[in-house]
N, C-alpha and C. Protein backbone atom coordinates (compact mmCIF):
# COMPACT_ATOMS: atom_id res chain seq x y z
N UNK A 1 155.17 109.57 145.06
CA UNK A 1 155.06 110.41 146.23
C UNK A 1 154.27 109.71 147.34
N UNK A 2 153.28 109.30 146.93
CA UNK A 2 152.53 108.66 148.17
C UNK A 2 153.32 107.27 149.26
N UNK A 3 154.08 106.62 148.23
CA UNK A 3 154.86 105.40 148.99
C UNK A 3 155.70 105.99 149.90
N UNK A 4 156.08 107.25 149.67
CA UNK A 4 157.09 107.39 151.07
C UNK A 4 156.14 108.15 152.67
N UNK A 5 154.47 107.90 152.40
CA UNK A 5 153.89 108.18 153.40
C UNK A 5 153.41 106.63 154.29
N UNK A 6 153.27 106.67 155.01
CA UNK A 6 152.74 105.53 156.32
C UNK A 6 151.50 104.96 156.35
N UNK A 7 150.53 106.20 156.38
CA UNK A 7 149.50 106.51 157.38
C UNK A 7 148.80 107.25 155.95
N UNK A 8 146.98 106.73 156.36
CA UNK A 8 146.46 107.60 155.37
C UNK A 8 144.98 107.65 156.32
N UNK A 9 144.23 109.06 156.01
CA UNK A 9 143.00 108.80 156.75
C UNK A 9 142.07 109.66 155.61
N UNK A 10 141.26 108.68 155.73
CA UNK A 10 140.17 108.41 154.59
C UNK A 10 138.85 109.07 154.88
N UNK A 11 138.39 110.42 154.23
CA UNK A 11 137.42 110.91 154.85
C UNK A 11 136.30 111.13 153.96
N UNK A 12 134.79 110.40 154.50
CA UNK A 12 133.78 110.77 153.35
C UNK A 12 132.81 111.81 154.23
N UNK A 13 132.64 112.44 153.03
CA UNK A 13 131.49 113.82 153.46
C UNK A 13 129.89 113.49 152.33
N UNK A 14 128.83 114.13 152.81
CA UNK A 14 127.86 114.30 151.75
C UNK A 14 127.83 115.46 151.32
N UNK A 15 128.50 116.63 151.12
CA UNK A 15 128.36 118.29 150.86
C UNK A 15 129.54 118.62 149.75
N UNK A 16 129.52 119.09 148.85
CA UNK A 16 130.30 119.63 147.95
C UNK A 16 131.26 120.09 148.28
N UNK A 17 132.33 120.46 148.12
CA UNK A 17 133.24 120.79 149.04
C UNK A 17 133.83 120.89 150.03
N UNK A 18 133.21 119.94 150.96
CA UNK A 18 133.53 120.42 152.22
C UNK A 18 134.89 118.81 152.65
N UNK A 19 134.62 118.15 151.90
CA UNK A 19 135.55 117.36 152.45
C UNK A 19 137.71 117.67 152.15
N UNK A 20 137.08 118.52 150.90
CA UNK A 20 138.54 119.54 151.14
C UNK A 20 138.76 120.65 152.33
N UNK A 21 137.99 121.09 152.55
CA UNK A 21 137.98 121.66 153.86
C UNK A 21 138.36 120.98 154.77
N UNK A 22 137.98 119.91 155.32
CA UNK A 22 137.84 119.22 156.08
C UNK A 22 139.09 118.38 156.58
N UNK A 23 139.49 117.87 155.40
CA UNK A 23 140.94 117.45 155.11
C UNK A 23 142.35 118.28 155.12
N UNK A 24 142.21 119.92 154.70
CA UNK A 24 142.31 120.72 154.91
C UNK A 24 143.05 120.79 156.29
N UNK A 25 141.77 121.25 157.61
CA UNK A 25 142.16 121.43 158.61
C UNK A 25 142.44 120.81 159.46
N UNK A 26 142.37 119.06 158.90
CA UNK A 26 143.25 117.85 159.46
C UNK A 26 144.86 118.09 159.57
N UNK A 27 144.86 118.25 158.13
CA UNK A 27 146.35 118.35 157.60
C UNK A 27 146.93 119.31 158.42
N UNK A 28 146.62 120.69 159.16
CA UNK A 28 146.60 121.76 159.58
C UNK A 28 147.37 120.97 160.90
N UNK A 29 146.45 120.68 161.75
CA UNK A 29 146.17 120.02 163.03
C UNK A 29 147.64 118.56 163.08
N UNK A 30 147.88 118.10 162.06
CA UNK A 30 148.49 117.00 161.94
C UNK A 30 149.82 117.23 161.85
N UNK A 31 150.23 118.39 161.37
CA UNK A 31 151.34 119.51 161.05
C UNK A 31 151.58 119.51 162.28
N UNK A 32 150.94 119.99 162.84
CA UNK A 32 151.44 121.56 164.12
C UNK A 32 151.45 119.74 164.92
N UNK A 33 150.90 118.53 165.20
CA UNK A 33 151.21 117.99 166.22
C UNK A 33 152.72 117.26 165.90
N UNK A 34 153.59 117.58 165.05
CA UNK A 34 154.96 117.40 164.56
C UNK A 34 154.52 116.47 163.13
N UNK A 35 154.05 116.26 162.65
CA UNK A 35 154.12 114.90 161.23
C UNK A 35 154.34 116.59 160.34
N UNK A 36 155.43 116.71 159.59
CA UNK A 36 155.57 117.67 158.97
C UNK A 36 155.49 117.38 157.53
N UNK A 37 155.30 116.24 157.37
CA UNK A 37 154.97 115.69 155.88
C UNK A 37 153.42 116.09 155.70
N UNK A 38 152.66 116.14 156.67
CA UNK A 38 151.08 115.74 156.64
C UNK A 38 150.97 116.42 155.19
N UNK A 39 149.78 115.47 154.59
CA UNK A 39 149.34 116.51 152.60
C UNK A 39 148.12 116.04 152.76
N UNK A 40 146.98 116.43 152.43
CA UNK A 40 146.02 116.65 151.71
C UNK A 40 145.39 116.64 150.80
N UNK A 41 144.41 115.81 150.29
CA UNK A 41 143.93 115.96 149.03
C UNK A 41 142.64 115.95 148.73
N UNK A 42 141.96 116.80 148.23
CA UNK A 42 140.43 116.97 148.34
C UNK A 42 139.90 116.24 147.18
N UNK A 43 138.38 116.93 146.92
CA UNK A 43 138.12 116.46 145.74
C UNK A 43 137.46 117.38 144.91
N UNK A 44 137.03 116.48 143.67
CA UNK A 44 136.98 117.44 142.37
C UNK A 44 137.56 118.85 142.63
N UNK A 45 137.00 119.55 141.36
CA UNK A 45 137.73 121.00 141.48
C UNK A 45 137.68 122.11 142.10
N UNK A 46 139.06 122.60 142.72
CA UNK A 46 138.45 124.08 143.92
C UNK A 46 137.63 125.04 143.16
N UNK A 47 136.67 125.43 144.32
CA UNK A 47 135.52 126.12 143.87
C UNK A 47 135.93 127.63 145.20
N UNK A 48 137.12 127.94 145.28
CA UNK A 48 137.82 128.94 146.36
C UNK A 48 137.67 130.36 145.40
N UNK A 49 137.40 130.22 144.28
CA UNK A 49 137.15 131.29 143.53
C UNK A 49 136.38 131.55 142.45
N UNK A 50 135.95 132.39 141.90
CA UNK A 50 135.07 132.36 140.89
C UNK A 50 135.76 131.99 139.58
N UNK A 51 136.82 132.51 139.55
CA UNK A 51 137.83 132.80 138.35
C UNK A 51 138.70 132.39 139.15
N UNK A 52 139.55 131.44 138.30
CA UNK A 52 141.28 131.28 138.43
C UNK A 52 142.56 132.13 138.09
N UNK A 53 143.08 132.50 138.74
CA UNK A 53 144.06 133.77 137.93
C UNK A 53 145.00 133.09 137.44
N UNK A 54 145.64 131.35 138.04
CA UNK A 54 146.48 130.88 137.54
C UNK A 54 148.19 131.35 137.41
N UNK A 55 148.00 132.90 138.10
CA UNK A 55 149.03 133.14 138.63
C UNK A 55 149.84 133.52 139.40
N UNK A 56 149.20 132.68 140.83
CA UNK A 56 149.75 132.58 141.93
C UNK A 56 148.10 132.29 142.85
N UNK A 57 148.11 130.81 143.55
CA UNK A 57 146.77 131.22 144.17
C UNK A 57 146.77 132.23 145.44
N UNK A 58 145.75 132.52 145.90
CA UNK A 58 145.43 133.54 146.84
C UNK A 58 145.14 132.62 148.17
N UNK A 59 144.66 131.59 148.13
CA UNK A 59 144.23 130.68 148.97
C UNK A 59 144.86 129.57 149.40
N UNK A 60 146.31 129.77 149.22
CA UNK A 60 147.08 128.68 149.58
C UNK A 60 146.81 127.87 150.87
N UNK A 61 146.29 128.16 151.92
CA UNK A 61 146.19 127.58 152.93
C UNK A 61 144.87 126.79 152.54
N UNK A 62 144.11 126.65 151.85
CA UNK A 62 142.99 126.05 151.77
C UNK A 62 142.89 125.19 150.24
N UNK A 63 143.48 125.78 149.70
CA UNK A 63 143.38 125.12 148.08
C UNK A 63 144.44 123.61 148.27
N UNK A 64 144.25 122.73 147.73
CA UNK A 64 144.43 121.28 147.88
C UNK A 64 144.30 120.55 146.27
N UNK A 65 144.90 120.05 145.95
CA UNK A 65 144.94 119.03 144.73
C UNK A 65 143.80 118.06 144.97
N UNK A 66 142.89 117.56 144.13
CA UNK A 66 142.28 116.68 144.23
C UNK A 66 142.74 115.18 144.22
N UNK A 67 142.33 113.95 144.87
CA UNK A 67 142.91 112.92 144.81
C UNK A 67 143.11 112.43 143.08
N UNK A 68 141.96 112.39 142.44
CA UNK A 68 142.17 112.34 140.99
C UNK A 68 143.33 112.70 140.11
N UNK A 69 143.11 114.25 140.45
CA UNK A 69 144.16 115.09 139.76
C UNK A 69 145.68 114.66 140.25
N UNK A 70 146.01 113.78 141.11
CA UNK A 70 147.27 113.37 141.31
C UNK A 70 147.58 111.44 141.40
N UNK A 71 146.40 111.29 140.15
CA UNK A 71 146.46 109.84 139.51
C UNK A 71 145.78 108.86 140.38
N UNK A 72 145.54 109.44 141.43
CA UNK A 72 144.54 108.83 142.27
C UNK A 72 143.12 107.81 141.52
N UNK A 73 143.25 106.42 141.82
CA UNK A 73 142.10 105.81 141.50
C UNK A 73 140.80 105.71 142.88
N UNK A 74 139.86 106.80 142.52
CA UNK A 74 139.23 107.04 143.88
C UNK A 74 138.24 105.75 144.01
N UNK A 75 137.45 105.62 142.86
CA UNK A 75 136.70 104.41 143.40
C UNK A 75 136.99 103.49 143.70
N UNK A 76 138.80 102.74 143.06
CA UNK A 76 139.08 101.63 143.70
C UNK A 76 139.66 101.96 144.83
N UNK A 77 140.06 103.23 145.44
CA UNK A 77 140.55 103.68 147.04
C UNK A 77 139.27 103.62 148.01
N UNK A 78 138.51 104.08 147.56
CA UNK A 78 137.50 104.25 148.38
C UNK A 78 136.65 102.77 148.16
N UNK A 79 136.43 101.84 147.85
CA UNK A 79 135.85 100.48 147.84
C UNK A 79 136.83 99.80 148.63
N UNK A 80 138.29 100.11 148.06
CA UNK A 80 138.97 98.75 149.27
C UNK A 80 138.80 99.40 150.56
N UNK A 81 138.46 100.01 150.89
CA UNK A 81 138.82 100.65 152.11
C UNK A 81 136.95 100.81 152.38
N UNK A 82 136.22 100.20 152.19
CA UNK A 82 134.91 99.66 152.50
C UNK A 82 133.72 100.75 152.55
N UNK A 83 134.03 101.82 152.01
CA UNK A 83 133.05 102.84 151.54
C UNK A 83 132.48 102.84 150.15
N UNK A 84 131.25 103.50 150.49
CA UNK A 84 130.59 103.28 149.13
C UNK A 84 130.56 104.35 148.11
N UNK A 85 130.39 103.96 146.88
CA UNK A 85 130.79 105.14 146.10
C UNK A 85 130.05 104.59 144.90
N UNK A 86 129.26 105.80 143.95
CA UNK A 86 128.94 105.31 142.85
C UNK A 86 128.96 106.44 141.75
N UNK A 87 128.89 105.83 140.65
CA UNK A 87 128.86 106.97 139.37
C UNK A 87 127.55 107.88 139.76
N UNK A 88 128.02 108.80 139.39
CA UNK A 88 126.75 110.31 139.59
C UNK A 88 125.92 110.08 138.49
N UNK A 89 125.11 110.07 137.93
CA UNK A 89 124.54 110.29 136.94
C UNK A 89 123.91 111.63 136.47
N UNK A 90 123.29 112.49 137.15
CA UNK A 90 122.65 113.64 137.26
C UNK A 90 122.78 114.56 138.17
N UNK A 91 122.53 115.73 138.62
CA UNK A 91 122.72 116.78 140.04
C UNK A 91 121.66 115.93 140.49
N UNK A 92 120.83 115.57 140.58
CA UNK A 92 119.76 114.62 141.25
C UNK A 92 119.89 113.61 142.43
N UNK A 93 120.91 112.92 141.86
CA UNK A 93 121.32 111.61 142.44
C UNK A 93 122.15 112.27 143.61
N UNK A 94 121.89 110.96 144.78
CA UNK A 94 122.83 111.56 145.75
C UNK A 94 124.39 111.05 145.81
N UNK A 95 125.37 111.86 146.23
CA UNK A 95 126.79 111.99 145.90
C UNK A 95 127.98 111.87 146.89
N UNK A 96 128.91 110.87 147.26
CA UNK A 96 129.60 110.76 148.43
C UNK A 96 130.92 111.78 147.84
N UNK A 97 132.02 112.29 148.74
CA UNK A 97 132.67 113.33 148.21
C UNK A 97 133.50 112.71 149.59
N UNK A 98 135.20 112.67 148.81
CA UNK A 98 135.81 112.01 149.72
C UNK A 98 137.71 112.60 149.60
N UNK A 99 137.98 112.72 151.01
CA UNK A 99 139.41 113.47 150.56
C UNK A 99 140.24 112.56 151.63
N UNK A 100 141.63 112.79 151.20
CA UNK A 100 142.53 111.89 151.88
C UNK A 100 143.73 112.87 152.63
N UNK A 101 144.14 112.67 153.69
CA UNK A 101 144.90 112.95 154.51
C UNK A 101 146.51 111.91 154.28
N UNK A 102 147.72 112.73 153.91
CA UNK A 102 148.75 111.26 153.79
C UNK A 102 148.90 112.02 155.32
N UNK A 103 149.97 110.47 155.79
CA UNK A 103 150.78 111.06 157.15
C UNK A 103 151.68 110.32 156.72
N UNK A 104 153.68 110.80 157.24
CA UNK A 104 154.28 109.96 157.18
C UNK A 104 154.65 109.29 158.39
């Protein structure tokens, strides 16, 4: 799926979630300016609900696949592409959080 996109924009956040958001309302914005392929992909797991019902989301406009979850190798995406990234070790340590925009 990804080879038949062009264009990718690479976005790092420091906040838990927010770089699915973020990516999110790129994709939004990237749409409506005609790229009708634009996709999205956040990271780790949506936190849009407390509970998953799993049958049917409620939040479709905001819920996003994580880059991972669609075989995505994030640390070697995010290193070639000259950002830094490291194993978490603890809630302690500080944490880069990074989502991708395709365009075709």
């Amino acid at each position: 799926m990804i080879a038949s996109y062009r264009y990718a924009i690479l976005v790092r956040c420091k906040e838990v979630g927010s770089s699915t958001a973020i990516v999110c309302e790129m994709e939004r914005r990237i749409f409506l300016a005609g790229f009708y392929k634009a996709f999205s992909l956040g990271s780790g797991p949506c936190r849009l609900c407390a509970k998953c019902t799993t049958r049917g989301c409620i939040h479709t406009e905001q819920a996003r696949p994580s880059m991972e979850a669609c075989g995505i190798d994030v640390y070697a995406t995010v290193r070639a592409n000259g950002f830094p990234i490291e194993v978490v070790k603890d809630y302690s340590d500080d944490a880069d959080y990074y989502g991708l925009v395709l365009i075709e």
